[in-house]
C-alpha atoms as a PDB file:
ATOM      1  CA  UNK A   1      60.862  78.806  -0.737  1.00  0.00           C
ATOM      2  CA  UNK A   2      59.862  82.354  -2.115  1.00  0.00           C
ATOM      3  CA  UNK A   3      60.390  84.075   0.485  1.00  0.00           C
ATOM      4  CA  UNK A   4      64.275  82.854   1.063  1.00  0.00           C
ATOM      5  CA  UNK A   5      64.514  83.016  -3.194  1.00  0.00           C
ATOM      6  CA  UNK A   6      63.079  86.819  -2.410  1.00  0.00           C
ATOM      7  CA  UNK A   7      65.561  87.597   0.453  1.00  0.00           C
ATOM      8  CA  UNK A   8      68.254  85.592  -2.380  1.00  0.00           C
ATOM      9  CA  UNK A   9      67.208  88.468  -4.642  1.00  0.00           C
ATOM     10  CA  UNK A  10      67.241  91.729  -2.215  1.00  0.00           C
ATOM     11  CA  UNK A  11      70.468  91.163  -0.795  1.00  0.00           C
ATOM     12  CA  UNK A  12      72.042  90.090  -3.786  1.00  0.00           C
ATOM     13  CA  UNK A  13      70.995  93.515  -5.155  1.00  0.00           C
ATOM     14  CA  UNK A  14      72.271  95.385  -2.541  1.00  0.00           C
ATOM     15  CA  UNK A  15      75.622  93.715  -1.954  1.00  0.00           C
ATOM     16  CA  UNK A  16      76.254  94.042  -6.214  1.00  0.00           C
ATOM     17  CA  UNK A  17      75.390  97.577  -5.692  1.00  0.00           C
ATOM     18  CA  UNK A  18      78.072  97.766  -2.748  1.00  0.00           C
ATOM     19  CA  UNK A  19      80.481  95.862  -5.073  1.00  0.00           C
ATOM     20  CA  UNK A  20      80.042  98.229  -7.846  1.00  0.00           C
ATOM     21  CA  UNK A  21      80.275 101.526  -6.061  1.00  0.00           C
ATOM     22  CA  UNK A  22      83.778 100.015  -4.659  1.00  0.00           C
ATOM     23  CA  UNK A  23      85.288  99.043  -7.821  1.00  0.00           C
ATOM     24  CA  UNK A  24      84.246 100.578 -10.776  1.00  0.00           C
ATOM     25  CA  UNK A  25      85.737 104.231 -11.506  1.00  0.00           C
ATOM     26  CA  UNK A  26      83.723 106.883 -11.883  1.00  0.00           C
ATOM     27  CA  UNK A  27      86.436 108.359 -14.282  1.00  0.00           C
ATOM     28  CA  UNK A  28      89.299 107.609 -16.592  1.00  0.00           C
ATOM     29  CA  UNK A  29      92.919 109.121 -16.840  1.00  0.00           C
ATOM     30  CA  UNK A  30      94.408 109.887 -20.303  1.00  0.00           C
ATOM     31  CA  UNK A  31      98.007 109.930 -19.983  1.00  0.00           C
ATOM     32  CA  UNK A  32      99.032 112.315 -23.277  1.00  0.00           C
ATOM     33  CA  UNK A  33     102.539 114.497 -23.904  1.00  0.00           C
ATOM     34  CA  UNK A  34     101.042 117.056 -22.585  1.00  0.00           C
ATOM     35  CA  UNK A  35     100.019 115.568 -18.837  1.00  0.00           C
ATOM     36  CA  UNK A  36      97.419 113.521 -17.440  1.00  0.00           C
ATOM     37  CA  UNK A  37      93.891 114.509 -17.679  1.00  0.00           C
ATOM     38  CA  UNK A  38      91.049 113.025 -15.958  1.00  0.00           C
ATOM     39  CA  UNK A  39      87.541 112.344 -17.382  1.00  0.00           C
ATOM     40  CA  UNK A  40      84.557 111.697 -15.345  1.00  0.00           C
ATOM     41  CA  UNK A  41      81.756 109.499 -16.765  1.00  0.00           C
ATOM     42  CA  UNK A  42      78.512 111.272 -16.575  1.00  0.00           C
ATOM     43  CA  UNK A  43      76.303 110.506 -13.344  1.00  0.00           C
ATOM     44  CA  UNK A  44      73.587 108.578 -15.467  1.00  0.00           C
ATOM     45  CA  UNK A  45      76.204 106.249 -17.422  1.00  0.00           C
ATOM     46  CA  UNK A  46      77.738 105.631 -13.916  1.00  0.00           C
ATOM     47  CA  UNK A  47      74.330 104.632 -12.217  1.00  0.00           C
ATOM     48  CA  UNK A  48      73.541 102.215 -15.079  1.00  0.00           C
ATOM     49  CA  UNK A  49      76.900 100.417 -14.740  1.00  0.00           C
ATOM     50  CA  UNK A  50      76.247 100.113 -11.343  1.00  0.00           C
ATOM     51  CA  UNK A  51      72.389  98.864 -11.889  1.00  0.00           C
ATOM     52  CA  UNK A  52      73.579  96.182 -13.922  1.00  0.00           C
ATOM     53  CA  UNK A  53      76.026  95.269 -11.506  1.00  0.00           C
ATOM     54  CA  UNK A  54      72.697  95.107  -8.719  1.00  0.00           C
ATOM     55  CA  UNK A  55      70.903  93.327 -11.247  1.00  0.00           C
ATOM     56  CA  UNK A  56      73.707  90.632 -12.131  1.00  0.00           C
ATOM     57  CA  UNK A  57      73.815  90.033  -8.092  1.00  0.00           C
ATOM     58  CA  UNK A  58      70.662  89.810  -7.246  1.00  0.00           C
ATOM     59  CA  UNK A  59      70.311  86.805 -10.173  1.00  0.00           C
ATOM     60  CA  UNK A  60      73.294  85.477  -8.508  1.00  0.00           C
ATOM     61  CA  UNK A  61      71.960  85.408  -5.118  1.00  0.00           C
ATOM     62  CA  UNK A  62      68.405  84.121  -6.150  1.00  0.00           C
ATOM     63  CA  UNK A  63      70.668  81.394  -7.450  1.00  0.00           C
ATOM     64  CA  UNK A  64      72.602  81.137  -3.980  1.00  0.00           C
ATOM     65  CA  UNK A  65      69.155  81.458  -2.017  1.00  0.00           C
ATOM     66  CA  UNK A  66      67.666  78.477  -4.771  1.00  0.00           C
ATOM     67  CA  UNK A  67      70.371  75.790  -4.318  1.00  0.00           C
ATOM     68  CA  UNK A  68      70.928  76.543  -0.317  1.00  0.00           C
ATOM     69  CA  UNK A  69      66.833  75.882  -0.225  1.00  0.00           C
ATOM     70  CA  UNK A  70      67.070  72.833  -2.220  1.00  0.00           C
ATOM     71  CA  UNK A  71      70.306  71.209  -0.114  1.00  0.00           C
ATOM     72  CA  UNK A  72      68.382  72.168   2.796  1.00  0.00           C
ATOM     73  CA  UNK A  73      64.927  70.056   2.168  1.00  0.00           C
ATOM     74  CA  UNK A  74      67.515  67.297   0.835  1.00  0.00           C
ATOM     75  CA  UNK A  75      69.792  67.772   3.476  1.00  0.00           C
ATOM     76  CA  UNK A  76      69.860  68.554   6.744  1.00  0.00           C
ATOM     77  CA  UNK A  77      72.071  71.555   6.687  1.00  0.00           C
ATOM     78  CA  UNK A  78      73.039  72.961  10.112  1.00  0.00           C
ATOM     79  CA  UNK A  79      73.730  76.355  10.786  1.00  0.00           C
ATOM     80  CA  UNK A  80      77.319  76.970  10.169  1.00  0.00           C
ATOM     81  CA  UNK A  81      76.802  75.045   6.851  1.00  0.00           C
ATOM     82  CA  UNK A  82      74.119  77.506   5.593  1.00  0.00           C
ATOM     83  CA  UNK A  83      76.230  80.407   6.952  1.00  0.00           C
ATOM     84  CA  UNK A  84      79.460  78.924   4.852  1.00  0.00           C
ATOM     85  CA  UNK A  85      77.442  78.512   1.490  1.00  0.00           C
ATOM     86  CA  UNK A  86      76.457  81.842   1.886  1.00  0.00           C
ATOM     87  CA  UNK A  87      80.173  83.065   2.073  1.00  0.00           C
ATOM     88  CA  UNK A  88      81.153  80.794  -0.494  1.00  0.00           C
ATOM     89  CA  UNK A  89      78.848  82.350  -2.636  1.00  0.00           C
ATOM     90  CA  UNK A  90      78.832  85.602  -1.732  1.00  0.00           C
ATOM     91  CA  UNK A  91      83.080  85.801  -1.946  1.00  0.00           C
ATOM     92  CA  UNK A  92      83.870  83.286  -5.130  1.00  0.00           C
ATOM     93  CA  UNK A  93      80.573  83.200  -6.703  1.00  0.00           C
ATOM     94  CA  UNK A  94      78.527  86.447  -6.695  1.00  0.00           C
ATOM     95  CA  UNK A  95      82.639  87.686  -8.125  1.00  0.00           C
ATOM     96  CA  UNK A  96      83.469  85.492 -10.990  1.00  0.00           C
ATOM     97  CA  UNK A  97      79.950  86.374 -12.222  1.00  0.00           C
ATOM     98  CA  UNK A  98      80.193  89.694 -11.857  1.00  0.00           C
ATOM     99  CA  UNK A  99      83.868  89.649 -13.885  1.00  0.00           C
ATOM    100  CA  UNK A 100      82.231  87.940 -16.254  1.00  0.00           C
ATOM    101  CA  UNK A 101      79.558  89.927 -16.688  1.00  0.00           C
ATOM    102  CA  UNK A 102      82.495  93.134 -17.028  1.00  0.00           C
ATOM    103  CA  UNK A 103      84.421  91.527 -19.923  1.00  0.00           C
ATOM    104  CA  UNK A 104      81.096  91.069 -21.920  1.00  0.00           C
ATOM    105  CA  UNK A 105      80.014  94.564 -21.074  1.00  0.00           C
ATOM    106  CA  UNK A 106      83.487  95.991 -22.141  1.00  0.00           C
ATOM    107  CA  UNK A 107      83.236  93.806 -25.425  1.00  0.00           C
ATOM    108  CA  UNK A 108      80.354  95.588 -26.600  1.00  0.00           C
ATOM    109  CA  UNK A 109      81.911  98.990 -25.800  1.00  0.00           C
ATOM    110  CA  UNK A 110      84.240  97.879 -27.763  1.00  0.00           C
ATOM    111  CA  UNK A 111      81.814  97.807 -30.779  1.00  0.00           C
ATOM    112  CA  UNK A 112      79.808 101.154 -30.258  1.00  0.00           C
END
């Protein structure tokens, strides 16, 4: 059970990272009278963002590893089921958590 909650955890990491470095801009355009300029966020700020992005997937896929283990010693699960779960929770629920996770980050930058 550790070691499939550990594997839950590693790859969640690594495919919140992937999600992170996809979506989230690394700068901002200001549209003014004069023309558009572009801001980039500095490379720490952008690495944090994106380390609490790992961070929020790899809780999400210790919690996708947990509940596949737990069906599976209550359940026989075959294969494709496992493989489907995984997908499931890797394409619905690994993103609603993550956007969920963005609209309370961008509330509190809100409030700095």
């Amino acid at each position: 059970m550790e070691k499939d909650i550990r594997k839950g955890l590693i790859y969640g990491f690594l495919f919140g990272v992937a999600i992170a470095i996809l979506f989230i801009k690394h700068f901002e355009i200001i549209a003014d009278s004069e023309g558009n300029e572009i801001n980039y966020l500095r490379v720490f700020d952008y690495l944090i963002i994106i380390l609490k992005r790992g961070i929020v997937g790899s809780f999400s896929g210790a919690i996708i590893a947990f509940i596949i283990f737990k069906l599976n010693s209550s359940l026989k699960l075959t294969k494709k089921m496992k493989i489907g779960a995984l997908i499931f929770g890797l394409c619905v629920v690994g993103p609603v958590i993550q956007y969920l996770v963005s609209l309370r980050l961008n509330e509190m930058l809100l409030f700095n």
